[in-house]
C-alpha atoms as a PDB file:
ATOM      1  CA  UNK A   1      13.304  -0.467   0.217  1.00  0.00           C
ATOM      2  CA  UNK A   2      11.981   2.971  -1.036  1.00  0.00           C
ATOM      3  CA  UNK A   3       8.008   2.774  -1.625  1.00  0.00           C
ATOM      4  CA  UNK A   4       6.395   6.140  -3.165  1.00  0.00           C
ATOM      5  CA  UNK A   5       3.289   8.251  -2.873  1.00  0.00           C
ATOM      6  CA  UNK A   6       1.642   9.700  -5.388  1.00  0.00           C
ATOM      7  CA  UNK A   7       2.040  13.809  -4.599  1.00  0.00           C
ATOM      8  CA  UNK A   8      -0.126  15.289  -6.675  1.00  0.00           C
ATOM      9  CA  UNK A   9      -3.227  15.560  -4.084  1.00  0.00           C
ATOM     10  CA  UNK A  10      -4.677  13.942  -0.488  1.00  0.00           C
ATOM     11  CA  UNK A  11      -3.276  12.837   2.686  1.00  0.00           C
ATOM     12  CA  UNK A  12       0.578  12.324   1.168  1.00  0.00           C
ATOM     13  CA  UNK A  13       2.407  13.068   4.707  1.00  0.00           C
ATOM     14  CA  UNK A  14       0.337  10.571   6.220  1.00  0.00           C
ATOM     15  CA  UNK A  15       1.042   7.732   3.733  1.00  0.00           C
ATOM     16  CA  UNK A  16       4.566   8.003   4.299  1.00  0.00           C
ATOM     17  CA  UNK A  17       4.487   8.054   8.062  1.00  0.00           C
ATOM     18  CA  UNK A  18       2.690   4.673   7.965  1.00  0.00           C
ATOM     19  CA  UNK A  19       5.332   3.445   5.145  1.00  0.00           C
ATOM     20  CA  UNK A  20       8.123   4.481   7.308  1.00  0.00           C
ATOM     21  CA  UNK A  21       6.163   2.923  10.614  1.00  0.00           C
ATOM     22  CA  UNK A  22       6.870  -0.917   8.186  1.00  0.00           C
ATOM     23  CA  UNK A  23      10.257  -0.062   8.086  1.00  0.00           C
ATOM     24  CA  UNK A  24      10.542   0.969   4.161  1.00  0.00           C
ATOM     25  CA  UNK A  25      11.275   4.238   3.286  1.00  0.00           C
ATOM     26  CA  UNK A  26       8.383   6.898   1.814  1.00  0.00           C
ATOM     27  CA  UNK A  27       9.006   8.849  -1.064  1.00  0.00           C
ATOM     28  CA  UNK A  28       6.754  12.110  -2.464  1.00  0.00           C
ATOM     29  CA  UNK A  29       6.670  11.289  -6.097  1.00  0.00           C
ATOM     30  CA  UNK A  30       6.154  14.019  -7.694  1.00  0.00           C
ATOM     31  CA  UNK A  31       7.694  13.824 -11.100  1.00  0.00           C
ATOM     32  CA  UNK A  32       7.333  10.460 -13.741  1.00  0.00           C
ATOM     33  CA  UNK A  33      11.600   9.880 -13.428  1.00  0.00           C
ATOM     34  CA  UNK A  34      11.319   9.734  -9.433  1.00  0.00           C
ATOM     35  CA  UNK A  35       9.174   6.158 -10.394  1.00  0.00           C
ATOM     36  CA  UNK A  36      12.492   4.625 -11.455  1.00  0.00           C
ATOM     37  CA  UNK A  37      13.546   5.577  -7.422  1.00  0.00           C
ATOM     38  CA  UNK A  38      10.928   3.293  -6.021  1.00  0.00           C
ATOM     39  CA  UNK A  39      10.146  -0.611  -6.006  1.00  0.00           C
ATOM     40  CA  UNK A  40       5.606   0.349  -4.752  1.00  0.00           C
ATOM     41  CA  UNK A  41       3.772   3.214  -5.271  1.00  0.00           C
ATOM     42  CA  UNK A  42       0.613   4.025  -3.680  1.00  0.00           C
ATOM     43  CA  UNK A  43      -1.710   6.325  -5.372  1.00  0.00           C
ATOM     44  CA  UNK A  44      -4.027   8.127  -2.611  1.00  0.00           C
ATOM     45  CA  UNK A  45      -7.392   9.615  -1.474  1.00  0.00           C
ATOM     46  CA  UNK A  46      -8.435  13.006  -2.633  1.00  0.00           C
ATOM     47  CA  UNK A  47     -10.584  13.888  -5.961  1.00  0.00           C
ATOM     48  CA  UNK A  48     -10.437  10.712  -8.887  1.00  0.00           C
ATOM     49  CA  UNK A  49     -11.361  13.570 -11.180  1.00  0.00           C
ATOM     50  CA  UNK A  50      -8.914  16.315 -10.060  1.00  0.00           C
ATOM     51  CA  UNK A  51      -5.997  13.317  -9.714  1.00  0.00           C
ATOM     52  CA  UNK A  52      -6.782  12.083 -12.970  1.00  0.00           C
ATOM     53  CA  UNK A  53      -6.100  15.396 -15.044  1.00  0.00           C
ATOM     54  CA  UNK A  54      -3.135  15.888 -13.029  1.00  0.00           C
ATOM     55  CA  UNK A  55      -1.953  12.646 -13.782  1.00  0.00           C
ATOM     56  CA  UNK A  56      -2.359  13.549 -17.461  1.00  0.00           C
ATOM     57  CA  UNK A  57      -0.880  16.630 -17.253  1.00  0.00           C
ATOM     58  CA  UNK A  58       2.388  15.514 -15.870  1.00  0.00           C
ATOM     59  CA  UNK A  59       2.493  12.191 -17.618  1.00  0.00           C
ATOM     60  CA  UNK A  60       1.847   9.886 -14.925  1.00  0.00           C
ATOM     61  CA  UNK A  61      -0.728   7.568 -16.785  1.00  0.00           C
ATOM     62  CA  UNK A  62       1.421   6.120 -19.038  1.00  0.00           C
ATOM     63  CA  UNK A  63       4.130   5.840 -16.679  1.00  0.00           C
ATOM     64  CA  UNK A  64       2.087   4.374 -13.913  1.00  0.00           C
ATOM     65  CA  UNK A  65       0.948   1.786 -16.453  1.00  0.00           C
ATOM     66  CA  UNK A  66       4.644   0.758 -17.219  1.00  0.00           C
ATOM     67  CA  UNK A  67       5.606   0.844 -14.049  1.00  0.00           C
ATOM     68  CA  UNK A  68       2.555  -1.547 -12.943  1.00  0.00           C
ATOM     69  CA  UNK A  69       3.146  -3.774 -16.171  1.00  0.00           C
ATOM     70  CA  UNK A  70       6.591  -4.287 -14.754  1.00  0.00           C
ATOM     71  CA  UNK A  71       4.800  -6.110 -11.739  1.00  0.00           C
ATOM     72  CA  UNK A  72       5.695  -3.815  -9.417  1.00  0.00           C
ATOM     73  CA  UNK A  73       2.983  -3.103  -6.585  1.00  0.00           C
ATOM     74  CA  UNK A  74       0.749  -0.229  -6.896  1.00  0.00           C
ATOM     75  CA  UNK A  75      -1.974   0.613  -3.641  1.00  0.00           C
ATOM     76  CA  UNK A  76      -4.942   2.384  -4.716  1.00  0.00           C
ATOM     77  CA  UNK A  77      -6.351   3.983  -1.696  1.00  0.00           C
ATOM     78  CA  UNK A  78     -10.118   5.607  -1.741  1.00  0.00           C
ATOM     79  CA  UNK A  79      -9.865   8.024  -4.778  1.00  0.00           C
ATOM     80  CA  UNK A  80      -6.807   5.837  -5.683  1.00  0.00           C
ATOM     81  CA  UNK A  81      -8.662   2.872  -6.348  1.00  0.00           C
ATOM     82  CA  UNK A  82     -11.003   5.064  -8.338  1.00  0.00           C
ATOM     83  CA  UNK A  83      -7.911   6.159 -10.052  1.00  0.00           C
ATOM     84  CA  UNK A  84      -6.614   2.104 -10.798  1.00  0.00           C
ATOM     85  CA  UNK A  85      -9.904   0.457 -11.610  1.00  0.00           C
ATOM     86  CA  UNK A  86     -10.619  -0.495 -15.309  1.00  0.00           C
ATOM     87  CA  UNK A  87     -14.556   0.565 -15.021  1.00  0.00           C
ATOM     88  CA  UNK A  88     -16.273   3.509 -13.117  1.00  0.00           C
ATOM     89  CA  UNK A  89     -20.078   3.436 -12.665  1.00  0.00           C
ATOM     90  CA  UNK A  90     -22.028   6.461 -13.837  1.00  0.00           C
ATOM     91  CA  UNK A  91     -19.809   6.884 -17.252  1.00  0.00           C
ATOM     92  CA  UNK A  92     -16.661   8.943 -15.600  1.00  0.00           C
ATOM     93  CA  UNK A  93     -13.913   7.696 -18.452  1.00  0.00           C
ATOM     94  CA  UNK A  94     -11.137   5.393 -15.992  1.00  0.00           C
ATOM     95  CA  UNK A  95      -8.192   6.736 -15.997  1.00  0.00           C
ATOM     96  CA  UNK A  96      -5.699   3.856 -15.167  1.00  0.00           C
ATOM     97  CA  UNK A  97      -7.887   1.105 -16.351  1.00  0.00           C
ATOM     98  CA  UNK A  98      -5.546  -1.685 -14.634  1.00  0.00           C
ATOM     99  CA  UNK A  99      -7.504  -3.365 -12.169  1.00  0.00           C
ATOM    100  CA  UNK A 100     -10.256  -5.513 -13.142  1.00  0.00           C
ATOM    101  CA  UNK A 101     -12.896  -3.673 -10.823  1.00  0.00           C
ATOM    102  CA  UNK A 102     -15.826  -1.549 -11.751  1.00  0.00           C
ATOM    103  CA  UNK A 103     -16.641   1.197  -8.820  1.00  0.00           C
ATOM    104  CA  UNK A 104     -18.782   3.180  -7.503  1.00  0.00           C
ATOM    105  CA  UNK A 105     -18.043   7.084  -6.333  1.00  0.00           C
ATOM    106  CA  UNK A 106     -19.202   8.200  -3.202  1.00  0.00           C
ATOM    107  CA  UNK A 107     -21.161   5.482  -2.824  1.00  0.00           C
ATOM    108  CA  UNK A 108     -21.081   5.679   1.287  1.00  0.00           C
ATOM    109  CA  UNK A 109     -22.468   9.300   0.646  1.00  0.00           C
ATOM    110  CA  UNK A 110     -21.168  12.828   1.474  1.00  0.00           C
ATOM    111  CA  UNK A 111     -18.407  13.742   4.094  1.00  0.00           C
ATOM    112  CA  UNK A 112     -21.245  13.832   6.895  1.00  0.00           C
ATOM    113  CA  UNK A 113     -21.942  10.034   6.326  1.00  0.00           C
ATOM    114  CA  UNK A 114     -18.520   9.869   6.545  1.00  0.00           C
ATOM    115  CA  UNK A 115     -17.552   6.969   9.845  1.00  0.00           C
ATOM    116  CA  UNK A 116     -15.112   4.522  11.416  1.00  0.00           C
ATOM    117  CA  UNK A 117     -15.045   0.959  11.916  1.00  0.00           C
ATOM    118  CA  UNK A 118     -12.954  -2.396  12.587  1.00  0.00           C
ATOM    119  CA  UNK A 119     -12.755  -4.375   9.668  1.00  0.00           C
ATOM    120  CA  UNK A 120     -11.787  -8.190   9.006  1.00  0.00           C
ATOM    121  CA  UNK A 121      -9.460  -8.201   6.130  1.00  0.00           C
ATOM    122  CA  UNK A 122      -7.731 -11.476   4.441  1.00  0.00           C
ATOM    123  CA  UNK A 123      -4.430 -12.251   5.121  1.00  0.00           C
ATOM    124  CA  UNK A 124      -4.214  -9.674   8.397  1.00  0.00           C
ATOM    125  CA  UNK A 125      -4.909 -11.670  11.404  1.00  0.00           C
ATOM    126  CA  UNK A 126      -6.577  -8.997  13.610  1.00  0.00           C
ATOM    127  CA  UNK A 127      -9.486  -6.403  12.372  1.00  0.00           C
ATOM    128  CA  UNK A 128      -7.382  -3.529  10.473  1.00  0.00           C
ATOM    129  CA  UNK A 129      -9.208   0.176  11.893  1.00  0.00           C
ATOM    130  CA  UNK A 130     -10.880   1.286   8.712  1.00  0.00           C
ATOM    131  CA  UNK A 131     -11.940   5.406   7.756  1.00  0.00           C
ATOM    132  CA  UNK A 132     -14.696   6.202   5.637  1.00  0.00           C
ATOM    133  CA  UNK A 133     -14.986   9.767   3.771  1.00  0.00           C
ATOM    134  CA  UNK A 134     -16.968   9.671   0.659  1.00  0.00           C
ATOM    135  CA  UNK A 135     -15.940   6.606   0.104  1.00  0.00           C
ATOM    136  CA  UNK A 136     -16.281   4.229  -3.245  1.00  0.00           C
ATOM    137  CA  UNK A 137     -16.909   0.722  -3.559  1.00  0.00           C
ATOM    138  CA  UNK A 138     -16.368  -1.892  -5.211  1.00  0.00           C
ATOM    139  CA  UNK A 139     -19.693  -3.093  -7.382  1.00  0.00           C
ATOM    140  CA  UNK A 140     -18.127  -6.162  -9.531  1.00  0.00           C
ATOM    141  CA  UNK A 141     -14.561  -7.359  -9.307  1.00  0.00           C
ATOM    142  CA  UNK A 142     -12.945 -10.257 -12.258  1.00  0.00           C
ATOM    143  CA  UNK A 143     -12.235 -13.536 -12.110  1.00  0.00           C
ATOM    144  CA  UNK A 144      -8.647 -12.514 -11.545  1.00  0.00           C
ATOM    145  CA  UNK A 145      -9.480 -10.014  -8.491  1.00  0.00           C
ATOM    146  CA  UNK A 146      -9.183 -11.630  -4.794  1.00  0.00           C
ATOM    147  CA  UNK A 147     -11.814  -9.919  -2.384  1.00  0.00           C
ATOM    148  CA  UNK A 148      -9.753  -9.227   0.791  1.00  0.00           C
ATOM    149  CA  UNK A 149     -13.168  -7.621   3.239  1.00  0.00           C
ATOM    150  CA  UNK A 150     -16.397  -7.111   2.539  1.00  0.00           C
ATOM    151  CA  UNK A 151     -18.983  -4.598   4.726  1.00  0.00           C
ATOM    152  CA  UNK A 152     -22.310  -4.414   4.858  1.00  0.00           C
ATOM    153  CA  UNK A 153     -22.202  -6.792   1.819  1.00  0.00           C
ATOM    154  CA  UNK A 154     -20.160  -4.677  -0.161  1.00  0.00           C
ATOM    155  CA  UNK A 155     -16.545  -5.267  -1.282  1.00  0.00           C
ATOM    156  CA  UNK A 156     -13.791  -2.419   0.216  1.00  0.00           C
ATOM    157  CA  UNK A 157     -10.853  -4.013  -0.122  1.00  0.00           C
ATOM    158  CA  UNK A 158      -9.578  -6.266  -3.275  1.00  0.00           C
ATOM    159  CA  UNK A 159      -5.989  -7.471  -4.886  1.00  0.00           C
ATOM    160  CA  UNK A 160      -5.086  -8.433  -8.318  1.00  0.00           C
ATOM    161  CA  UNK A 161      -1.994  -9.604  -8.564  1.00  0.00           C
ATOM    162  CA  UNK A 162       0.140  -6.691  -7.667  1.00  0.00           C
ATOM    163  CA  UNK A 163      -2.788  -4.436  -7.519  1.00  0.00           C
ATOM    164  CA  UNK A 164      -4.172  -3.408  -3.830  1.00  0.00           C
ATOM    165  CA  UNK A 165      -7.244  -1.286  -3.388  1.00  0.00           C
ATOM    166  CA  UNK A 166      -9.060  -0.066  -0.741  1.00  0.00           C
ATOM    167  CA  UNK A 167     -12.376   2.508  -0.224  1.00  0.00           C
ATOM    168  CA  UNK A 168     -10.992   3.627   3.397  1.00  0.00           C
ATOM    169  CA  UNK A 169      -8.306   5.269   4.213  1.00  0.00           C
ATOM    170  CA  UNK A 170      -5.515   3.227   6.470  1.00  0.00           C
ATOM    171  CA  UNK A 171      -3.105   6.048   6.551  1.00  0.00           C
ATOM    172  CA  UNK A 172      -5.502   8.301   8.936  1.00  0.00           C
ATOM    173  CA  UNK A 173      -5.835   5.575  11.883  1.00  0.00           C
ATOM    174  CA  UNK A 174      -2.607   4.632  13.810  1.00  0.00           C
ATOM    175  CA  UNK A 175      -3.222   0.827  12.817  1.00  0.00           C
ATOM    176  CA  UNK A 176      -0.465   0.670   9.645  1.00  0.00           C
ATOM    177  CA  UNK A 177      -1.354  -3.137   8.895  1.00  0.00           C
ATOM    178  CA  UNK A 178      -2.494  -2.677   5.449  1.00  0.00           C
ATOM    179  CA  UNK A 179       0.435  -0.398   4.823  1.00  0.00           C
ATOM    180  CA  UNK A 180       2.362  -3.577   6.478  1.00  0.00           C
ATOM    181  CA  UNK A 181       0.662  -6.179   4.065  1.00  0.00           C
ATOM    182  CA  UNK A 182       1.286  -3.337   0.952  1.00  0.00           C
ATOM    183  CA  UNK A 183       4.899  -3.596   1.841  1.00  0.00           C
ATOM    184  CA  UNK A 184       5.320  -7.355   2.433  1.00  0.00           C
ATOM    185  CA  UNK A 185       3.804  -7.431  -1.199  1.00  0.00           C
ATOM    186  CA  UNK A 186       6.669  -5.090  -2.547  1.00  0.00           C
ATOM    187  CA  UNK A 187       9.319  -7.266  -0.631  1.00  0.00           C
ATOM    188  CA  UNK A 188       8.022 -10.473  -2.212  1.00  0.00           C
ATOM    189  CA  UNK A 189       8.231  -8.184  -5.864  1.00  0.00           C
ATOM    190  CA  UNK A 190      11.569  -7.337  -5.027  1.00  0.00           C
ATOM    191  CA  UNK A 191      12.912 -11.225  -4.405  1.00  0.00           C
ATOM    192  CA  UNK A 192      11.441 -12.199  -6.999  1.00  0.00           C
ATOM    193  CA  UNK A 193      12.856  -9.899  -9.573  1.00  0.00           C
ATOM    194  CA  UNK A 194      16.374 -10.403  -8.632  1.00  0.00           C
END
């Protein structure tokens, strides 16, 4: 099972390292044909801004969008969550728009406030190790969206369908649980589009 990474900026190496540590291979996607390669893509941390244009540039938004519609999983991960959500506070235009979320930027502040912490997360039995860096959040979710954790009453982690998102950054810790629960969601897609 081949899932992808978005390779147009952030912490790509690391992504697929925690792929490969679920047993599913990690592709670099760096071109819009490589998405017919892969059954999940994950989209990562970096700039929203800077990944947007770039995913403009090369074509990726429309492609993305297909290859979502298709109900194949995509994992939004801190600037990639920015990147999936239909709304973004402050009047940024979304780029994605496929997620029912409206978020906030940096709303954990600058890289200074930037932290660690064990986090409870639905459907992972023990607390997954979570990584802060300018993080967003998540300020109102849809009635189709299914809050996964919540800290200091805020919402960090959501799913839609086959829509994952998170604020922190799993691929940085050695915990790969959420990575894990990413790829049991592309397995499921898999079965159930034979």
């Amino acid at each position: 099972m081949k899932i992808g990474v978005l390779a147009l900026q952030g912490a790509v190496t690391e992504h697929i390292v925690s792929i490969e540590k679920t047993g599913a291979q990690g592709l670099p996607i760096k071109r819009v044909e490589q998405l017919e390669e892969i059954k999940g893509l994950i989209i990562p941390g970096g700039e929203s801004t800077t990944i947007g244009k770039l995913m403009r540039k090369y074509g990726f938004i429309e492609a993305i969008r297909d290859f979502a519609g298709q109900g194949k999983p995509v994992f939004g991960t801190c600037a990639g969550m920015i990147v999936l959500a239909k709304r973004i506070d402050g009047g940024e235009p979304a780029h994605l728009e496929l997620m029912d979320i409206t978020v906030a930027r940096n709303a954990f502040g600058r890289q200074r406030e930037s932290f660690e912490c064990d986090l409870e997360v639905k459907g992972i039995s023990e607390p997954v190790r979570a990584v802060f860096i300018r993080a967003p959040l998540i300020k109102e979710v849809g009635p189709e969206v299914d809050v996964l954790t919540v800290y200091k009453g805020e919402i960090v982690t959501a799913r839609q369908g086959n829509l994952l998102v998170s604020s922190f950054h799993p691929e940085l810790t050695d915990d790969y649980r959420l990575h894990q629960y990413f790829a049991d969601m592309v397995e499921y897609s898999v079965a159930a589009n034979q």
